[in-house]
PDB file of N, CA and C in Angstrom:
ATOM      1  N   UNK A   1     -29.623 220.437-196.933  1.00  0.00           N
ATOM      2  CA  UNK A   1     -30.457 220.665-198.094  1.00  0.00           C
ATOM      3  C   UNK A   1     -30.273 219.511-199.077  1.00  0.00           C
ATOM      4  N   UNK A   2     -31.552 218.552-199.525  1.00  0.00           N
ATOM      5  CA  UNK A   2     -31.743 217.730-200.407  1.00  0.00           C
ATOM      6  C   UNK A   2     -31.127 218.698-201.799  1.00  0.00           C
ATOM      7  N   UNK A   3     -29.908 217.678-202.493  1.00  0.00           N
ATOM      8  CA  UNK A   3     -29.566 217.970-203.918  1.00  0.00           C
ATOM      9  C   UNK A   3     -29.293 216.842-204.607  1.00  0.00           C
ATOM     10  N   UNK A   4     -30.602 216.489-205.303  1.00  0.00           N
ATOM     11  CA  UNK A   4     -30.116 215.447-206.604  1.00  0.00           C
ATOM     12  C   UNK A   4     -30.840 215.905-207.434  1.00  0.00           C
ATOM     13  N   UNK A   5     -29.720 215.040-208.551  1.00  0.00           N
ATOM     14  CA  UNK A   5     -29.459 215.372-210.296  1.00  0.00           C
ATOM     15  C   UNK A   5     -29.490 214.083-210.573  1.00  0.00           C
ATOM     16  N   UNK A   6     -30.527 213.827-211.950  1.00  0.00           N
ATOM     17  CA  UNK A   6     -30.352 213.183-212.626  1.00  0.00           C
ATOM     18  C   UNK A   6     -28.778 213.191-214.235  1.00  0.00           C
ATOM     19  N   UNK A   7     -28.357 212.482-213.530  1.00  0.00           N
ATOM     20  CA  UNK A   7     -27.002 212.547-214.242  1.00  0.00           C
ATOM     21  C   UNK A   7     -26.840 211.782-215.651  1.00  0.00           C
ATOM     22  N   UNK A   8     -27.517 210.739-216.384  1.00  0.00           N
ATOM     23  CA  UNK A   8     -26.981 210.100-217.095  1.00  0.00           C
ATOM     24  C   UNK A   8     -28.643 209.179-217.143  1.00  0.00           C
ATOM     25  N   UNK A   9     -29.013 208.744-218.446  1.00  0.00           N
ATOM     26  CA  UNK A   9     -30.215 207.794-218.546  1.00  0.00           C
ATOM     27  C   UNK A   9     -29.664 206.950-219.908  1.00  0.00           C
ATOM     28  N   UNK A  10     -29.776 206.174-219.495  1.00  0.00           N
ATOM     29  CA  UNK A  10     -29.316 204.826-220.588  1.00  0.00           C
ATOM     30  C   UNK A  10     -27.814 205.007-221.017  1.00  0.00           C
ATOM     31  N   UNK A  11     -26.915 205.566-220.012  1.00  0.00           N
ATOM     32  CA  UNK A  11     -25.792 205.710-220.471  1.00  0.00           C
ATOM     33  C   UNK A  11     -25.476 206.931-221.220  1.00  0.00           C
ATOM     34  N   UNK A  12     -26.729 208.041-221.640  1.00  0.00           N
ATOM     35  CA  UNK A  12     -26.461 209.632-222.367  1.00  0.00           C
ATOM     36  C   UNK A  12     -26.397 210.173-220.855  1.00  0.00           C
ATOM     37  N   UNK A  13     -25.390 211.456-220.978  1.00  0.00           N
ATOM     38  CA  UNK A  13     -25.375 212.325-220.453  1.00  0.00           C
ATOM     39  C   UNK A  13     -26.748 213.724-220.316  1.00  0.00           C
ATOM     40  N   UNK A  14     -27.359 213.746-219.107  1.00  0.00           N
ATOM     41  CA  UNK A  14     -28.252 214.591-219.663  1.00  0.00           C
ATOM     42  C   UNK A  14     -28.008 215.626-219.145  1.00  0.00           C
ATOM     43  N   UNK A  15     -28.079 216.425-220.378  1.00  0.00           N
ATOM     44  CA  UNK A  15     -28.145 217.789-220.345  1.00  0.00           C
ATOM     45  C   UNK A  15     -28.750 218.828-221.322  1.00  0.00           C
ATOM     46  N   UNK A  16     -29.867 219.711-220.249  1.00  0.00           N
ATOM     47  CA  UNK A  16     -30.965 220.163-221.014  1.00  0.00           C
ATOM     48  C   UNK A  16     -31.010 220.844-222.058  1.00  0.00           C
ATOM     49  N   UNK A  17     -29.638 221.223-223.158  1.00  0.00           N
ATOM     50  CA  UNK A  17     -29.497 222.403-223.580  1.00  0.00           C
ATOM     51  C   UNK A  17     -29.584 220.997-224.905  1.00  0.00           C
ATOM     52  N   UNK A  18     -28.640 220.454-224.806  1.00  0.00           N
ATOM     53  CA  UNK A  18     -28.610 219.080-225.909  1.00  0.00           C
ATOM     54  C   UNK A  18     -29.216 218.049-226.001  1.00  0.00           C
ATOM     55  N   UNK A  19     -29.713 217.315-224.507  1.00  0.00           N
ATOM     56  CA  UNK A  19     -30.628 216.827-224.694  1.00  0.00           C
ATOM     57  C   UNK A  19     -32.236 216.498-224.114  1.00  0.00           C
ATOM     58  N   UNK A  20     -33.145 216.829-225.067  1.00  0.00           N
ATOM     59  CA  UNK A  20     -34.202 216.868-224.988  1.00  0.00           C
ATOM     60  C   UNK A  20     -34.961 215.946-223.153  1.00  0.00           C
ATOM     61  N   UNK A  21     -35.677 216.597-222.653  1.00  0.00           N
ATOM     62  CA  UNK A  21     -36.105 215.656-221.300  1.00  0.00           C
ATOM     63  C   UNK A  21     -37.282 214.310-221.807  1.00  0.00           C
ATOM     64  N   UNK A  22     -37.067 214.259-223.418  1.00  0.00           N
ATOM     65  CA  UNK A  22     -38.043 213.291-223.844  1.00  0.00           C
ATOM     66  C   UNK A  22     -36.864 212.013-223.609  1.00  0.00           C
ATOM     67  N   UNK A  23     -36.041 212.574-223.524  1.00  0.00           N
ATOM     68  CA  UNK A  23     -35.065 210.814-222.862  1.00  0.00           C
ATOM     69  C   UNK A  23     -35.276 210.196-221.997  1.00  0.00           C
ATOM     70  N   UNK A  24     -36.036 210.894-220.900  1.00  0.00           N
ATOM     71  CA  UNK A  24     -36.807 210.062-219.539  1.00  0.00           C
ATOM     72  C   UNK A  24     -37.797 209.276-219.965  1.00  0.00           C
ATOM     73  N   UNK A  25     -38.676 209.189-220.940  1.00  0.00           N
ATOM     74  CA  UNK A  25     -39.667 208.547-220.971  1.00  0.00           C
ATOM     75  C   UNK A  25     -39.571 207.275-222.303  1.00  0.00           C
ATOM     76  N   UNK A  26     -40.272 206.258-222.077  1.00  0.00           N
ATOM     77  CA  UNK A  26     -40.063 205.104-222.160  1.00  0.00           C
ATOM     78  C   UNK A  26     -41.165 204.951-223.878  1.00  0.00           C
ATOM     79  N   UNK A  27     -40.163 204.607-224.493  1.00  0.00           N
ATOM     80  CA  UNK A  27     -41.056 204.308-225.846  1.00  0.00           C
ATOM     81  C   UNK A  27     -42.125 203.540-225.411  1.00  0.00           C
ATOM     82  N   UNK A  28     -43.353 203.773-226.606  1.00  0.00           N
ATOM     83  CA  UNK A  28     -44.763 202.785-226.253  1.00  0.00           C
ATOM     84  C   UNK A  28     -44.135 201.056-226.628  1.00  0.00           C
ATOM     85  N   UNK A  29     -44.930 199.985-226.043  1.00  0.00           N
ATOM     86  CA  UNK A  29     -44.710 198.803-225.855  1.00  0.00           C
ATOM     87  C   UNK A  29     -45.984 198.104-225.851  1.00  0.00           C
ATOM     88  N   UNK A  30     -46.274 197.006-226.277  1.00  0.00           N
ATOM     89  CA  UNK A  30     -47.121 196.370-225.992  1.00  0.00           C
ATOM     90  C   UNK A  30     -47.601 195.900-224.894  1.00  0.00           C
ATOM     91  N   UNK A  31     -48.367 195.663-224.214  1.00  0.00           N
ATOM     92  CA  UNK A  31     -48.737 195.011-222.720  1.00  0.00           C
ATOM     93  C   UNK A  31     -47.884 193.613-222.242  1.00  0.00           C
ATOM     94  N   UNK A  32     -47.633 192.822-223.465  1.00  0.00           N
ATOM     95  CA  UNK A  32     -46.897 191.550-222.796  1.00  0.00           C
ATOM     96  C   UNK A  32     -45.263 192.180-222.812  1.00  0.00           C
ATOM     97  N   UNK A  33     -44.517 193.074-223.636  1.00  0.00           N
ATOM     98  CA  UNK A  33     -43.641 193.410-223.438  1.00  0.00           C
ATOM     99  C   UNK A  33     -42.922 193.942-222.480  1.00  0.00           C
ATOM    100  N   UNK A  34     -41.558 193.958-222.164  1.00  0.00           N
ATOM    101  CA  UNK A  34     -41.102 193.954-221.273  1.00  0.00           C
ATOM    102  C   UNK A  34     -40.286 195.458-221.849  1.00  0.00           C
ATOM    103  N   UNK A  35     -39.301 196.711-221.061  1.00  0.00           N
ATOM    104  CA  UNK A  35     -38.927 197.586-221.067  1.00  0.00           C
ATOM    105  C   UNK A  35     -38.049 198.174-220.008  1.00  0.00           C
ATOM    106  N   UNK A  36     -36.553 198.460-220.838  1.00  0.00           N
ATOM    107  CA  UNK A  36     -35.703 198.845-218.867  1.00  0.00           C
ATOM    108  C   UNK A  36     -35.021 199.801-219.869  1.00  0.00           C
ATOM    109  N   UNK A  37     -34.930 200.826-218.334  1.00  0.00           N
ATOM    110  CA  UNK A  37     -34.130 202.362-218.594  1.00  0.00           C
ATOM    111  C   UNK A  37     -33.388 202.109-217.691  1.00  0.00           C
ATOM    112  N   UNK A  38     -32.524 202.458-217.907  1.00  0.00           N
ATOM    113  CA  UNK A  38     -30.872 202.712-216.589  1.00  0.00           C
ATOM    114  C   UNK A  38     -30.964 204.414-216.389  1.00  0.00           C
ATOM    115  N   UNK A  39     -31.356 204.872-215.217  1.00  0.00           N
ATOM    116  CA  UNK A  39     -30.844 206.456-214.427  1.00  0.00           C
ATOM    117  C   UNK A  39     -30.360 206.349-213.366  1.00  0.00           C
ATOM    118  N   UNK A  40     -29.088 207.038-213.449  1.00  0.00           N
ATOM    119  CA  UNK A  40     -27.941 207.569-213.015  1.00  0.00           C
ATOM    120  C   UNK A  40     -28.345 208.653-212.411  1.00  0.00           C
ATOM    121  N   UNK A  41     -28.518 209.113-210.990  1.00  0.00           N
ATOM    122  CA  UNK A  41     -28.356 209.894-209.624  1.00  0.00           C
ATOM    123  C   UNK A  41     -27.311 210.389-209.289  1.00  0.00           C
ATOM    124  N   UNK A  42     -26.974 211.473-209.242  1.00  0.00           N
ATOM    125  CA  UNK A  42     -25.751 212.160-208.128  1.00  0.00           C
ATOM    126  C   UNK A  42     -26.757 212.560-206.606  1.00  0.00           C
ATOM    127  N   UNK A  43     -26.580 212.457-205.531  1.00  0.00           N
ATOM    128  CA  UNK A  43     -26.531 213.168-204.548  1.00  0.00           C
ATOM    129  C   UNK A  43     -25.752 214.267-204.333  1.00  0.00           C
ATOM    130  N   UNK A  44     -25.388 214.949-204.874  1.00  0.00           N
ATOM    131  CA  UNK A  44     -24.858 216.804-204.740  1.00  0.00           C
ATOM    132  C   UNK A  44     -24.661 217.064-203.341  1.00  0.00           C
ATOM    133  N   UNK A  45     -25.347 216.275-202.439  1.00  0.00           N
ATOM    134  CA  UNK A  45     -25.317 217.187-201.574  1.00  0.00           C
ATOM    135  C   UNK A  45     -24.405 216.677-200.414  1.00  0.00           C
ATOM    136  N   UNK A  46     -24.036 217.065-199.206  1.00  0.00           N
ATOM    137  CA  UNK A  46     -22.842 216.259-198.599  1.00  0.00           C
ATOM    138  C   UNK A  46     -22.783 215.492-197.201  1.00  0.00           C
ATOM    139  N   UNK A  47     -24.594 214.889-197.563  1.00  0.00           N
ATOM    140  CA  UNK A  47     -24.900 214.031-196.390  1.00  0.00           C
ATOM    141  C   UNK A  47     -25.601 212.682-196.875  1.00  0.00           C
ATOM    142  N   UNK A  48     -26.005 211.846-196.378  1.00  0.00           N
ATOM    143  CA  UNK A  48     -26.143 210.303-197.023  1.00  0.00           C
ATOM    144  C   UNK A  48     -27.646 210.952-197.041  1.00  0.00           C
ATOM    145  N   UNK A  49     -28.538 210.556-198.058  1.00  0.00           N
ATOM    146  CA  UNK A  49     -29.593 210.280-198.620  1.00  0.00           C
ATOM    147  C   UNK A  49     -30.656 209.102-198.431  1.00  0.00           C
ATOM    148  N   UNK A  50     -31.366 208.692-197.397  1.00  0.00           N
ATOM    149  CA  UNK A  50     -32.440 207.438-197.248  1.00  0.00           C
ATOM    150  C   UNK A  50     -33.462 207.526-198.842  1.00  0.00           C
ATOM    151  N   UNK A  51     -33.456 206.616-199.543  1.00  0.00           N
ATOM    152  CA  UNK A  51     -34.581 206.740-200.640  1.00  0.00           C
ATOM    153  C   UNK A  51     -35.436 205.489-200.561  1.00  0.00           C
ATOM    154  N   UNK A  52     -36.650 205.578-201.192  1.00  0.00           N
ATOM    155  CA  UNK A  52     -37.385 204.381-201.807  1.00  0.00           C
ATOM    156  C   UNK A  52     -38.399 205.396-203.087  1.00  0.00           C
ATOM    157  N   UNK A  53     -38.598 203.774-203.263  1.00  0.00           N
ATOM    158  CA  UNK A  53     -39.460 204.230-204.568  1.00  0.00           C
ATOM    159  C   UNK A  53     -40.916 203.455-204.377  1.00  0.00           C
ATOM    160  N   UNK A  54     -41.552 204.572-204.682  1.00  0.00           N
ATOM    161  CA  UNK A  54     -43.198 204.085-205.214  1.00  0.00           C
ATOM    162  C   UNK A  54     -43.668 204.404-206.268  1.00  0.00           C
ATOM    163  N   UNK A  55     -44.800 203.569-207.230  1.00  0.00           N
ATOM    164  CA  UNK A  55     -45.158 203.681-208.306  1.00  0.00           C
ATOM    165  C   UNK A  55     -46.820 203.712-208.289  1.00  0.00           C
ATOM    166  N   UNK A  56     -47.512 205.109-208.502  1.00  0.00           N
ATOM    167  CA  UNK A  56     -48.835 205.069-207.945  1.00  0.00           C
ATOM    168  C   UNK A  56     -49.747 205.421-209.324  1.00  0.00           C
ATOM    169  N   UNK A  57     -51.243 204.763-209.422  1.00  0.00           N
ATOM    170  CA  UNK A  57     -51.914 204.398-210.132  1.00  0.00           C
ATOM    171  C   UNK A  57     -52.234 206.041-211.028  1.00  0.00           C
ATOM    172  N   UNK A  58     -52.845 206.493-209.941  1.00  0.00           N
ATOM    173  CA  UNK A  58     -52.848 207.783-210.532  1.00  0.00           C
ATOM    174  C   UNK A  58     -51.924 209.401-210.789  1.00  0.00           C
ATOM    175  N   UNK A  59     -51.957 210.021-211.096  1.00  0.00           N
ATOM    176  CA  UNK A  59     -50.991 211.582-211.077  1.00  0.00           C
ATOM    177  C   UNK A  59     -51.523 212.470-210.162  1.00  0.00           C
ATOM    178  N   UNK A  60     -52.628 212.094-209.169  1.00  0.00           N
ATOM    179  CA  UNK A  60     -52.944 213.222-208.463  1.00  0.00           C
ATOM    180  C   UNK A  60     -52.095 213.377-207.222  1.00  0.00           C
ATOM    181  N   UNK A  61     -51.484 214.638-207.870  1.00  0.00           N
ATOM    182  CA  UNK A  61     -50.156 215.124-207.081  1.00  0.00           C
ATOM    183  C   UNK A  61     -50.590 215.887-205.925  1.00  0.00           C
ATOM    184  N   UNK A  62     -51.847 216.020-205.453  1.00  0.00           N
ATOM    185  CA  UNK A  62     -52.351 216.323-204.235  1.00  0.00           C
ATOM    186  C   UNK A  62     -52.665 215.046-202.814  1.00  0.00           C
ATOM    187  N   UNK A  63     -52.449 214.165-203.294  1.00  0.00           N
ATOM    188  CA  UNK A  63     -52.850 213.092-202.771  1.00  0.00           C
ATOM    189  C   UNK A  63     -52.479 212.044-202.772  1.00  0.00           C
ATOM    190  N   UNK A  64     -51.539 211.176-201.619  1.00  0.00           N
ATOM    191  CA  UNK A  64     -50.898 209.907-202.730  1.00  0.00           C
ATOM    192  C   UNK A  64     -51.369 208.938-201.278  1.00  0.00           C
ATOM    193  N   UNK A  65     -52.117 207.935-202.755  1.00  0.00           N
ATOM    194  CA  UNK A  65     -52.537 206.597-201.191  1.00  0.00           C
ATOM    195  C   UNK A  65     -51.805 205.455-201.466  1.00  0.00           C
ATOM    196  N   UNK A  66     -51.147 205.247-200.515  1.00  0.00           N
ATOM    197  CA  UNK A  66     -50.041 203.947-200.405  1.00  0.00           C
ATOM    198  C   UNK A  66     -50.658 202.838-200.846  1.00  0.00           C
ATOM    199  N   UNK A  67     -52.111 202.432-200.603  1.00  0.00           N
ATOM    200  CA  UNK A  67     -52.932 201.543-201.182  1.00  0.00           C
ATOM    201  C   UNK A  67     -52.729 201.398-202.834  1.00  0.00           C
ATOM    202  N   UNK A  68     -52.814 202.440-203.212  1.00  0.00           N
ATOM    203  CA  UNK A  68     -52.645 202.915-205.290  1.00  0.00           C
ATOM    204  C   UNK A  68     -51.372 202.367-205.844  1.00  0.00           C
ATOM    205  N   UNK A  69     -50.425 201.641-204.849  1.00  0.00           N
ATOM    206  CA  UNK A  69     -49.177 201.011-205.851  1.00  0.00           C
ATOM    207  C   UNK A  69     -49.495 199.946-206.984  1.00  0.00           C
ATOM    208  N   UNK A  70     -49.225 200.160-207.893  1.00  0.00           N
ATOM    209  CA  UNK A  70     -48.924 199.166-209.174  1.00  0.00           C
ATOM    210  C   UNK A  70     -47.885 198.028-209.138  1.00  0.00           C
ATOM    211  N   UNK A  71     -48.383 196.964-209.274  1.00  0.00           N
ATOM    212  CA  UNK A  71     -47.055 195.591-209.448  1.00  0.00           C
ATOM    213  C   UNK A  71     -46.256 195.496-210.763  1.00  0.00           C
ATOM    214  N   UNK A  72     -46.790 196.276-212.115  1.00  0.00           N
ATOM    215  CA  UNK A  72     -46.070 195.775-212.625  1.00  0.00           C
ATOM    216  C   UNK A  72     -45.247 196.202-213.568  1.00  0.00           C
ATOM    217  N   UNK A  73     -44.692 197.354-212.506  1.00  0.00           N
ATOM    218  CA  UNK A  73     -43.750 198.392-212.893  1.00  0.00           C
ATOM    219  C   UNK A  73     -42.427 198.383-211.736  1.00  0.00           C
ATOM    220  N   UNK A  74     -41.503 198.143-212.322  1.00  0.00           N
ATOM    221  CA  UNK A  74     -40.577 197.870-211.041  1.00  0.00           C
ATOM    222  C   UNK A  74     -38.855 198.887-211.393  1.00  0.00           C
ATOM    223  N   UNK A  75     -38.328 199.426-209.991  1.00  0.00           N
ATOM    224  CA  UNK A  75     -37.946 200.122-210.378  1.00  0.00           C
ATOM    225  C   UNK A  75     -36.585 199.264-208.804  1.00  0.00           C
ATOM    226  N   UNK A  76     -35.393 199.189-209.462  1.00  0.00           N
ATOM    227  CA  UNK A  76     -34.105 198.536-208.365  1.00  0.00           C
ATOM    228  C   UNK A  76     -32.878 199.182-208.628  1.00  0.00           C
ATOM    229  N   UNK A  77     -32.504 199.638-207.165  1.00  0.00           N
ATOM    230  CA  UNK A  77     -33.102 199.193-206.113  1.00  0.00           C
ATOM    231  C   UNK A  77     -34.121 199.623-205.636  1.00  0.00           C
ATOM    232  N   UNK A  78     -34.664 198.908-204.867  1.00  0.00           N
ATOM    233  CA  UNK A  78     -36.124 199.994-204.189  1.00  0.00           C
ATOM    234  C   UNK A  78     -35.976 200.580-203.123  1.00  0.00           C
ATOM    235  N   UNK A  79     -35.019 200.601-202.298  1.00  0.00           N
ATOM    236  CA  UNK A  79     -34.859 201.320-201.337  1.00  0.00           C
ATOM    237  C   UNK A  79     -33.256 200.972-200.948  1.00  0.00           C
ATOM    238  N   UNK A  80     -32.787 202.380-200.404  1.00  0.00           N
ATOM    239  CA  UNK A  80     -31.012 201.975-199.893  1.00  0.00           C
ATOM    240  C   UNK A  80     -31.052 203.681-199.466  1.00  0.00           C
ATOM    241  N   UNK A  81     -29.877 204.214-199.634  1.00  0.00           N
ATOM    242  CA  UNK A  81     -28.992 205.533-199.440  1.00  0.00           C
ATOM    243  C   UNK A  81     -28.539 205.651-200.567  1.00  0.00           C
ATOM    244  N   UNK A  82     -27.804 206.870-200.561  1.00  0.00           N
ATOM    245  CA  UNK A  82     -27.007 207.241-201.564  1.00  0.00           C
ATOM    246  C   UNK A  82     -26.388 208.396-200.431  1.00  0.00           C
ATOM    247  N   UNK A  83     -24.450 207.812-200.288  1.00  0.00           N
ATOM    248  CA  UNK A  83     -23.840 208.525-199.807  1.00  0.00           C
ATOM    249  C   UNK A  83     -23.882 209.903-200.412  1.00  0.00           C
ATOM    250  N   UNK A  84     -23.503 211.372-199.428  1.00  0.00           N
ATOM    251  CA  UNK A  84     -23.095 212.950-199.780  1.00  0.00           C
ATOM    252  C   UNK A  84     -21.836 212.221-201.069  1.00  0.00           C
ATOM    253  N   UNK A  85     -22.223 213.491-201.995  1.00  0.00           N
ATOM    254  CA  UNK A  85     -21.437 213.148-203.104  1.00  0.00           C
ATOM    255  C   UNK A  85     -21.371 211.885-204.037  1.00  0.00           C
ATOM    256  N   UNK A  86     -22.297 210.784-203.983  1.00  0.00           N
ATOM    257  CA  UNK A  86     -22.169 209.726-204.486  1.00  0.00           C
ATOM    258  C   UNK A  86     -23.159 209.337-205.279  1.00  0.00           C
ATOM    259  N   UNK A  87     -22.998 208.422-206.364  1.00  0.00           N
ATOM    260  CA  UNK A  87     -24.191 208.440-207.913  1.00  0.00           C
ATOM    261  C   UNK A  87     -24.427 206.845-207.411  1.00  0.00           C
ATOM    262  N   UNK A  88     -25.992 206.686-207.681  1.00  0.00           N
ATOM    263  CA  UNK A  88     -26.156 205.285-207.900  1.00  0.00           C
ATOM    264  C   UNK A  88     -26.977 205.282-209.072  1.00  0.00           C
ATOM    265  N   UNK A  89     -27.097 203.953-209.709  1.00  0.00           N
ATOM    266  CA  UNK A  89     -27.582 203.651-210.988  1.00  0.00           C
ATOM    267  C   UNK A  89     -29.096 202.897-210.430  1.00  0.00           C
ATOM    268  N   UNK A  90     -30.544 203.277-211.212  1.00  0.00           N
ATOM    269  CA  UNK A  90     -31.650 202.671-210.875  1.00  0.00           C
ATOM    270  C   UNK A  90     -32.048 202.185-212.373  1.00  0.00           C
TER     271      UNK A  90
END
């Protein structure tokens, strides 16, 4: 059974009772500006984890076309494991 937790974003501990889930999201910025969040992963669970990441144009959560990735949003690593029991930082 898949178990991950987001553990930690910019170095706060998150936790829903204290802190708000508006810590995931990224203040507004201008278009030429640039913007980085650090999140912290546990794998909970007690087998290695294959991940990647995609970043798609639209929210339709019925449908996702591999074609719809965005360049210029980047998220590292983009793909690895995460050992049973073990946190990596993205």
């Amino acid at each position: 059974m898949l178990d991950l937790d987001i553990i930690e974003v910019d170095g706060k501990t998150v936790d829903l009772k204290e802190n708000a889930m508006d810590t995931m999201f990224f203040e507004n910025t201008n278009p030429t500006s640039e913007a980085t969040r650090t999140i912290k992963i546990k794998n909970s669970a007690p087998i290695r984890v294959a991940y990647h990441w995609s970043i798609y144009k639209t929210k339709n959560t019925n449908k996702i076309i591999l074609e719809d990735e965005e360049t210029h949003f980047k998220v590292s690593p983009a793909q690895g494991q995460i050992e049973g029991g073990g946190t990596i930082e993205f």
